[in-house]
Protein backbone atom coordinates (compact mmCIF):
# COMPACT_ATOMS: atom_id res chain seq x y z
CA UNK A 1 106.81 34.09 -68.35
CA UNK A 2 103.37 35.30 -67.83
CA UNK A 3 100.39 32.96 -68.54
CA UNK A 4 98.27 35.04 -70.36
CA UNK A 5 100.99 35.93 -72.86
CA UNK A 6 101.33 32.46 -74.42
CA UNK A 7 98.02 31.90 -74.06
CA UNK A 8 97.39 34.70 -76.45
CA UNK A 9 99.60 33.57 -78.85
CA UNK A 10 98.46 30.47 -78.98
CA UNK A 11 95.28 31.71 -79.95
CA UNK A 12 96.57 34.03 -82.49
CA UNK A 13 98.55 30.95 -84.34
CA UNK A 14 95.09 28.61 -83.97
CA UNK A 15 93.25 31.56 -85.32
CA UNK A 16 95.81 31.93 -88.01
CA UNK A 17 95.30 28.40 -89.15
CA UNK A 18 98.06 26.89 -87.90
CA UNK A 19 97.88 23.00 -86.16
CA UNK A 20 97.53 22.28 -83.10
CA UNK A 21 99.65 19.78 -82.58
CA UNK A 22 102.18 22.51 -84.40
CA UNK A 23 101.41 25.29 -81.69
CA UNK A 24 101.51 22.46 -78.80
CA UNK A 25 104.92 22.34 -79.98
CA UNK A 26 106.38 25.48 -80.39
CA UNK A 27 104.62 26.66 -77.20
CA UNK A 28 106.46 24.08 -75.35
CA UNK A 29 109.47 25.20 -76.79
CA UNK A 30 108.79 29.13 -76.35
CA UNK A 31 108.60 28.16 -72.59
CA UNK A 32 111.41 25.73 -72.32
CA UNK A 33 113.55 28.40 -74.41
CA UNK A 34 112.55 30.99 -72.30
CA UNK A 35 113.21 29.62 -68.44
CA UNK A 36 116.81 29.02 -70.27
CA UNK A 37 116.64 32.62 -70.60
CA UNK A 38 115.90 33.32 -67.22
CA UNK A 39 118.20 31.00 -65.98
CA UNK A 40 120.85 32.74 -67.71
CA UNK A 41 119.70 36.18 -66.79
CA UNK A 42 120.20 35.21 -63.15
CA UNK A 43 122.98 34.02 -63.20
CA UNK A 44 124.58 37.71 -64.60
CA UNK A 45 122.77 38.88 -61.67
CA UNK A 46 119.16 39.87 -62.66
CA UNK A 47 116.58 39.37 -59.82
CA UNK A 48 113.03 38.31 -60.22
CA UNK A 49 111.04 40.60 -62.31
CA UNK A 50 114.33 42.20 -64.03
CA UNK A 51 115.29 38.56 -64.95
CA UNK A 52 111.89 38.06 -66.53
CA UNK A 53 111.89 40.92 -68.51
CA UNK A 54 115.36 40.28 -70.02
CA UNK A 55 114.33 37.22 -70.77
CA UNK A 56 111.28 38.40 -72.91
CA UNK A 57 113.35 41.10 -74.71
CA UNK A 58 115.98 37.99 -75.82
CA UNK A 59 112.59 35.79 -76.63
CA UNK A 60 111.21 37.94 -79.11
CA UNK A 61 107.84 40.61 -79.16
CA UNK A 62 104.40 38.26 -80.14
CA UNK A 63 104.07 39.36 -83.59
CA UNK A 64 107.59 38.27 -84.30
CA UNK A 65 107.03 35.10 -82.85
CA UNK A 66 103.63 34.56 -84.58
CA UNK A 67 104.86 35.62 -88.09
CA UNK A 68 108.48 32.70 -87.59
CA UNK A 69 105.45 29.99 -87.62
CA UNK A 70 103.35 32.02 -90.29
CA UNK A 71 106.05 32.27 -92.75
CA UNK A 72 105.66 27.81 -92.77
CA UNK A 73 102.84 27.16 -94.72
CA UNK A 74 103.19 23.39 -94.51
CA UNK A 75 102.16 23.88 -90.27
CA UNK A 76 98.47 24.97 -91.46
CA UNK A 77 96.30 22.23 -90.91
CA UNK A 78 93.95 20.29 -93.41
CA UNK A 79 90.83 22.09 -91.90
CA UNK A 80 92.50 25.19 -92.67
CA UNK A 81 93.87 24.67 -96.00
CA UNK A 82 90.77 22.89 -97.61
CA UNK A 83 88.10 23.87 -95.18
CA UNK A 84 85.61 23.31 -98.58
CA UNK A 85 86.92 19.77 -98.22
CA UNK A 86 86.59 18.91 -94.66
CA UNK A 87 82.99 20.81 -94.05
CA UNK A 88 81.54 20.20 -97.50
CA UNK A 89 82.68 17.02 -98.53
CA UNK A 90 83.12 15.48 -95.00
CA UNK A 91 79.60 15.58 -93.83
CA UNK A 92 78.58 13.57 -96.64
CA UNK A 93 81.82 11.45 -96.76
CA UNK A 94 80.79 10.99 -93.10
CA UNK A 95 77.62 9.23 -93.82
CA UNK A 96 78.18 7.30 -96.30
CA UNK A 97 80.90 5.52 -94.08
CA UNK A 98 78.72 5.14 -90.89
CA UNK A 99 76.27 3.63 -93.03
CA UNK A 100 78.60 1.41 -94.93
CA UNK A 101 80.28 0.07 -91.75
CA UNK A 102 76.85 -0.60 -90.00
CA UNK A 103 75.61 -2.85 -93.33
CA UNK A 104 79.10 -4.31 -93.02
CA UNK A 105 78.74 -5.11 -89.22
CA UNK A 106 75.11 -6.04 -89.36
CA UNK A 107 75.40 -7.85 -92.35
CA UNK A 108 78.55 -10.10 -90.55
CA UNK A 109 76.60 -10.98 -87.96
CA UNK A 110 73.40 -11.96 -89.56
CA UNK A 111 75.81 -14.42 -91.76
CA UNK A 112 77.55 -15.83 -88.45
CA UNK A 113 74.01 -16.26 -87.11
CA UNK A 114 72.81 -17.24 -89.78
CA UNK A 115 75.85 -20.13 -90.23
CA UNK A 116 75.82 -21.48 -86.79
CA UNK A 117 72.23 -22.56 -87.60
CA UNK A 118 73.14 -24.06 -90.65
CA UNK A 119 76.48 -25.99 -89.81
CA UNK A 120 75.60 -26.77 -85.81
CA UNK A 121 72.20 -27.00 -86.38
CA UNK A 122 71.81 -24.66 -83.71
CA UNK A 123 68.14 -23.51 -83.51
CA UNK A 124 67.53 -20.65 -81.39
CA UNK A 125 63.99 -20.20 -79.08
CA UNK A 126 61.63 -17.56 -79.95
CA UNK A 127 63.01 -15.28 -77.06
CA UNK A 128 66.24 -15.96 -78.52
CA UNK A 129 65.22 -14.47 -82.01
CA UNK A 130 63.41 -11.92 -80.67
CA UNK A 131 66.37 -10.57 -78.20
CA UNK A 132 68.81 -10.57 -81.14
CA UNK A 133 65.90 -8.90 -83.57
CA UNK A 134 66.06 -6.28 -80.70
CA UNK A 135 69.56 -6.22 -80.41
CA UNK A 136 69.93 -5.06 -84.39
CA UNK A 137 67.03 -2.49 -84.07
CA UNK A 138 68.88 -0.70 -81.38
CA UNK A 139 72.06 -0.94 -83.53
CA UNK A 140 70.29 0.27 -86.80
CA UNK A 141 68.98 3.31 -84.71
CA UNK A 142 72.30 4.04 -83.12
CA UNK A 143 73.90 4.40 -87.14
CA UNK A 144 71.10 6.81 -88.45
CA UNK A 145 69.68 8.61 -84.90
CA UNK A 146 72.83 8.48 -83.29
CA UNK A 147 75.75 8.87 -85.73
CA UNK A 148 74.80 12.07 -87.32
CA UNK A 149 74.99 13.62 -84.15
CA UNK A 150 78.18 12.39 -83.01
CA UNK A 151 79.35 13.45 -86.68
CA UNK A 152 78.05 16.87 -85.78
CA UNK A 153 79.96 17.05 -82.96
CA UNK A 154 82.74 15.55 -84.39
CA UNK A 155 82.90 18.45 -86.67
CA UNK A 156 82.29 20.85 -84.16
CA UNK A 157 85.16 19.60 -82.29
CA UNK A 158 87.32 20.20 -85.43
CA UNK A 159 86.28 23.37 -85.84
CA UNK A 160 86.33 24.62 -82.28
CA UNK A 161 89.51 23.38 -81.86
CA UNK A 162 91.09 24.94 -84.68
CA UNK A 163 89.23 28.21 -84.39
CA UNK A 164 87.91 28.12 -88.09
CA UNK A 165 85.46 30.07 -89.20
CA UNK A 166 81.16 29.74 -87.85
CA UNK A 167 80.70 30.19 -90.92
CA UNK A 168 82.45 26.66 -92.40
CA UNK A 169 81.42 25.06 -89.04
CA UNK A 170 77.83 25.36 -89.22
CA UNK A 171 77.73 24.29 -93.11
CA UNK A 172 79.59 21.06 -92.31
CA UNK A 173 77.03 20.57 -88.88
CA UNK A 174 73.75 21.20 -90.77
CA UNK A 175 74.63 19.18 -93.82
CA UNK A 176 75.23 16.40 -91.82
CA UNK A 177 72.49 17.12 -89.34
CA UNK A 178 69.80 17.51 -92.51
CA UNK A 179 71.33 14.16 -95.03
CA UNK A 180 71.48 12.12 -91.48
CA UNK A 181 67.94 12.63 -90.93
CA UNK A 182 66.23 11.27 -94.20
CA UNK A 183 68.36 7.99 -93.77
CA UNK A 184 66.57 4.97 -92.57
CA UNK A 185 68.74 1.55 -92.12
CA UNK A 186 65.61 -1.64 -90.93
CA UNK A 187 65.60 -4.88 -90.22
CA UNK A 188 62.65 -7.12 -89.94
CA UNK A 189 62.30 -10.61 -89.71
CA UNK A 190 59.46 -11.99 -91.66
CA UNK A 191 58.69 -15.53 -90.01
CA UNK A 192 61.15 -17.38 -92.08
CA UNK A 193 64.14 -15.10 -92.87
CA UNK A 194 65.36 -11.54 -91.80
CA UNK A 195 65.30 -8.82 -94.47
CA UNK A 196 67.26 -5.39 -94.59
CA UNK A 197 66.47 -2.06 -95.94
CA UNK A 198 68.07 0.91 -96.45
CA UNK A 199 66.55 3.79 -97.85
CA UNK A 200 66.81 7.66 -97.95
CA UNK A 201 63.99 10.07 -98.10
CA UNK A 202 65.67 12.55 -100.13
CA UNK A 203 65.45 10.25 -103.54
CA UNK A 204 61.86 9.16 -105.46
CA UNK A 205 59.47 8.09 -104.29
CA UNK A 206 60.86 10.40 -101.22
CA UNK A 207 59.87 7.07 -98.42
CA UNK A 208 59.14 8.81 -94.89
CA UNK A 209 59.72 11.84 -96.13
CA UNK A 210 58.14 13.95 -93.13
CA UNK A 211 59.68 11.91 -90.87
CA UNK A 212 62.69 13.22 -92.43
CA UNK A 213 62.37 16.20 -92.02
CA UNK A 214 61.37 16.35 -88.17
CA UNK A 215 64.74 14.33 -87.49
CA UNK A 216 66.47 16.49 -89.38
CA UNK A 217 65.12 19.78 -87.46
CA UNK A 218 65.79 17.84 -84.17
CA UNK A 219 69.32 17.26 -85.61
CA UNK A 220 69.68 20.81 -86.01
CA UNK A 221 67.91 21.84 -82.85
CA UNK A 222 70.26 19.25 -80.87
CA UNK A 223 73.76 20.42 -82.47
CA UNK A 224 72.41 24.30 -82.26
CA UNK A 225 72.29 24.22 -78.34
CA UNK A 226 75.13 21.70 -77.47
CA UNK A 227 77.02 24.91 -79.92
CA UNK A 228 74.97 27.44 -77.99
CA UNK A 229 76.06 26.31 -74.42
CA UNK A 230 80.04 25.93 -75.55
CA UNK A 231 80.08 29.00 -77.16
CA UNK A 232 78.59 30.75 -74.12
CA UNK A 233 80.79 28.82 -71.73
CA UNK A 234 83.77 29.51 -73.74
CA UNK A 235 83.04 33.30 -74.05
CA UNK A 236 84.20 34.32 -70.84
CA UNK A 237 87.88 32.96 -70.69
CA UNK A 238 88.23 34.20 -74.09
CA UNK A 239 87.20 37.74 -72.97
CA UNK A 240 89.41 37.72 -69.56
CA UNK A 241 92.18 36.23 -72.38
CA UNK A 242 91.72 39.83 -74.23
CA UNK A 243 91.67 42.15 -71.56
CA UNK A 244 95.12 40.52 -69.91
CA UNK A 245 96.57 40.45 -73.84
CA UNK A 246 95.65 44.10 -73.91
């Protein structure tokens, strides 16, 4: 069967809300259904592009095929079904966790550290304590630099994949571009013990408040051309995909 045919139906089923792993499936079986077809058209004595063509009148036109799936509400996916959920709720859901499970993780090993001095009387040199104070710097700047971003694209991935709507895409993206950027997770140590902050400029008194909002615009500014170049890159298949559909 030609290419360009499947590939437009599996667009219109994405587009249509349906799940990917749901149109993975069905396209496999369109194509394993229809070289039966073939097969069997052959073998009455069809030839090449006869054999092809019977095949696609047994298979079904597209919109036929598209409505079988559409008429299953249950293949929609999540994204599609509760898109208020998973780009309105998410980004914030998203934070919360990242910063839960670095206060979890950095909190763990602080107590480890902090137990192997007090059991094995195991007292670390200076360029010990300053390596490790390194060590959790870089990891509280990876959870509220880093993890927005990869949240961002996380959701962009989502909604790429599934062809929702820009519209629900950017939301989720710039809510968890702008909350990610007033978050600030520290660790100092004073001298005699290591103390751990975490704050967020968006509540009184509003602590680094202008920083906030410059991370959050670089956020914005980072996720906006990463979705910029994909877009553009993506644009041309899609267009070629349209003029063979047609």
């Amino acid at each position: 069967m030609p290419q360009p045919r499947f590939d437009h139906l599996r667009e219109c089923l994405l587009r249509a809300g349906i799940a990917p792993r749901h149109v993975r499936r069905y396209i496999g079986e369109l194509r394993d259904h229809f070289d039966d077809l073939v097969r069997e058209a052959k073998a009455s004595g069809a030839l090449g592009a006869a054999a092809e063509a019977a095949a696609l009148a047994r298979l079904g036109n597209e919109n036929d095929l598209v409505a079988g799936m559409l008429a299953r509400p249950g293949l929609r996916s999540i994204a599609s079904r509760y898109p208020w959920a998973v780009f309105g709720l998410g980004p914030v859901a998203m934070l919360i966790a990242g910063l839960v499970v670095a206060v979890v993780v950095e909190i763990g090993v602080l107590d480890l550290v902090t137990l192997a001095m007090r059991e094995l009387g195991w007292k670390p040199q200076p360029s010990a304590l300053k390596t490790f104070t390194l060590v959790v710097e870089v990891w509280n700047t990876l959870a509220v630099y880093a993890a927005p971003l990869g949240f961002a694209a996380l959701l962009f991935m989502i909604g790429a994949r599934q062809r929702m709507s820009s519209a629900w895409v950017f939301a989720g993206v710039a809510m968890v571009c702008i909350f990610g950027g007033f978050q600030n997770l520290v660790w100092y140590d004073t001298g005699t013990r290591g103390e751990m902050m975490l704050t967020t400029g968006l509540l009184h008194p509003y602590p680094h408040f202008p920083e906030g909002v410059a991370r959050a615009a670089a956020n914005l500014a980072v996720s906006a051309t990463a979705w910029w170049l994909f877009m553009r890159r993506r644009s041309s298949p899609e267009t070629e995909l349209s003029a063979n559909a047609g």
